[in-house]
Each structure stands twice: as structure tokens, then as C-alpha cells.
C-alpha atoms as a PDB file:
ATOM      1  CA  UNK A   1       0.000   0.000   0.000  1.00  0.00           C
ATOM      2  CA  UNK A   2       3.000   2.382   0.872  1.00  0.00           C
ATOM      3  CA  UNK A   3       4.348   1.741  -2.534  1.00  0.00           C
ATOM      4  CA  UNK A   4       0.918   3.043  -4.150  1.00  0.00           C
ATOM      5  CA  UNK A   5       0.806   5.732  -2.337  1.00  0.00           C
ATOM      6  CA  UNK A   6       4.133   6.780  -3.578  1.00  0.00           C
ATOM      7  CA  UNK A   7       3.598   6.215  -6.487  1.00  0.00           C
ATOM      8  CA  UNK A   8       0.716   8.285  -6.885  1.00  0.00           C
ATOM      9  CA  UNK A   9       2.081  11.358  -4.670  1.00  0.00           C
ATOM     10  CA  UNK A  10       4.979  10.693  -7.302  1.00  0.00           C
ATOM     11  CA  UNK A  11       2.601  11.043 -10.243  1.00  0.00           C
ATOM     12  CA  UNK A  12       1.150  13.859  -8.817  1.00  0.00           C
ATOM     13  CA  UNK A  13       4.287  15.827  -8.004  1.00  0.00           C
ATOM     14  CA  UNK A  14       5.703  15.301 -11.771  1.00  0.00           C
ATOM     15  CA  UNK A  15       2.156  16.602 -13.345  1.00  0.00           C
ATOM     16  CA  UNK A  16       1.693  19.941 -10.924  1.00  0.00           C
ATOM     17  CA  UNK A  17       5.450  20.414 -11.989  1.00  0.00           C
ATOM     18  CA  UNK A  18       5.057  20.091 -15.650  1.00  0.00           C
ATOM     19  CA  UNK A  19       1.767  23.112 -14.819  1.00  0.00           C
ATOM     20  CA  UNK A  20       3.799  24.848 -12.889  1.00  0.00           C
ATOM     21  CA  UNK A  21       6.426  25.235 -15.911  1.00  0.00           C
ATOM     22  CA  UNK A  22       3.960  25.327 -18.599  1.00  0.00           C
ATOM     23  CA  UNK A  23       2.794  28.892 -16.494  1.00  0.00           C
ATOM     24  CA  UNK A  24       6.281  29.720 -16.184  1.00  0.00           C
ATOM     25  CA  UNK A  25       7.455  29.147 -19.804  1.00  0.00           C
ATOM     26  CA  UNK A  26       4.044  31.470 -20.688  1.00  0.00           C
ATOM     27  CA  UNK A  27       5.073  34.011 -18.660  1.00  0.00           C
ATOM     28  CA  UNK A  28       8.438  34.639 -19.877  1.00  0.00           C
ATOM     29  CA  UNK A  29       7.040  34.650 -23.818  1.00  0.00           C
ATOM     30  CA  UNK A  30       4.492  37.199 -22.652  1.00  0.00           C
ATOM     31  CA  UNK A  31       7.028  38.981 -21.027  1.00  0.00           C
ATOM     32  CA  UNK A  32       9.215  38.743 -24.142  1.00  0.00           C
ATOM     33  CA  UNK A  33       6.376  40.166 -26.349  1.00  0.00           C
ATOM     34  CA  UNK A  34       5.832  42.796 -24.242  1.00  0.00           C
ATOM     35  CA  UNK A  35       9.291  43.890 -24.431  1.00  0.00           C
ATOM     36  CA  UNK A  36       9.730  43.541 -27.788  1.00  0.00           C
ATOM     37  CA  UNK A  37       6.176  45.403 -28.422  1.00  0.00           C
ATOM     38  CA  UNK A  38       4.853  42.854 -29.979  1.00  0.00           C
ATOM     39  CA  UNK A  39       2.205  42.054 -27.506  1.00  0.00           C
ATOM     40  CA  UNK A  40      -0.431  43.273 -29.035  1.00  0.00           C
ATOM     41  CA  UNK A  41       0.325  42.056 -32.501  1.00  0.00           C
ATOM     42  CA  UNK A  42       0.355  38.207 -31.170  1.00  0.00           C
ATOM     43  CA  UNK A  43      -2.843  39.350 -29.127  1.00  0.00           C
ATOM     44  CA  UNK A  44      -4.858  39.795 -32.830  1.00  0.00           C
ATOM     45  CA  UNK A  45      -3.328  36.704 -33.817  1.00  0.00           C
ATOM     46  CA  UNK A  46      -4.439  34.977 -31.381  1.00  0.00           C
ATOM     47  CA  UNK A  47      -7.757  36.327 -31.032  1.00  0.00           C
ATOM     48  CA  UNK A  48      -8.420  35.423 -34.952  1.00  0.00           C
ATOM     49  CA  UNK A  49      -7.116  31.837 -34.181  1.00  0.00           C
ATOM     50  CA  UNK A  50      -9.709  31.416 -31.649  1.00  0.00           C
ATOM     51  CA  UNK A  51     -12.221  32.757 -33.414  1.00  0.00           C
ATOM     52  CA  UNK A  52     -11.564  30.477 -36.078  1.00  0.00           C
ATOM     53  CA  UNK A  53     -11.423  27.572 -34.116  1.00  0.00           C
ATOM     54  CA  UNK A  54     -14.972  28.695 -32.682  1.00  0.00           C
ATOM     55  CA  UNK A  55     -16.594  28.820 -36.024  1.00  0.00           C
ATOM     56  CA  UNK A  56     -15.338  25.469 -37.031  1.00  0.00           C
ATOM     57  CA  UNK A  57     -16.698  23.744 -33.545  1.00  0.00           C
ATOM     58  CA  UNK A  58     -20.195  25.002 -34.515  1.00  0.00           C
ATOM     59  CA  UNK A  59     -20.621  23.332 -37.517  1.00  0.00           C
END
């Protein structure tokens, strides 16, 4: 039983990790956009994406 629960507190650990990076890696390319004032260029071009992806989940 000990070496289930290890496991999964393991498991656990590794996946709110990989979030916690995935936040941090987002973060920094934000930051980077915003420096390079190209925020809210990528902004638009994202905005379109999701629009686009919108439209083609209603049909």
C-alpha cells in the first residue's frame, strides 16, 4: 500500500510540476512580447485563431 501511495504522490508531483512550468514558460514569452512590443500584434493573432477555431466547432 506504501508503494501506491508513492507512487501516486509521485505522479502527482511530476504533473503539478510540468503546470507549474507550462505557467512559467508562458510568462516569460508574454514577457518577451511585451518587451519587444509585440504584444499586441500576437494578441490579434491569437484572437483570430480562436475565433476560427470557434466557427469550425459550430458546424
Amino acid at each position: 500500500m506504501d508503494e501506491v501511495l508513492g507512487f501516486m504522490l509521485l505522479r502527482f508531483a511530476v504533473i503539478g510540476g510540468g503546470i507549474f512550468l507550462l505557467i512559467l514558460l508562458l510568462g516569460v514569452v508574454v514577457f518577451a512580447l511585451k518587451k519587444a512590443g509585440r504584444y499586441d500584434q500576437a494578441k490579434q493573432v491569437g484572437s483570430k485563431a480562436l475565433q476560427h477555431l470557434e466557427e469550425r466547432r459550430k458546424s
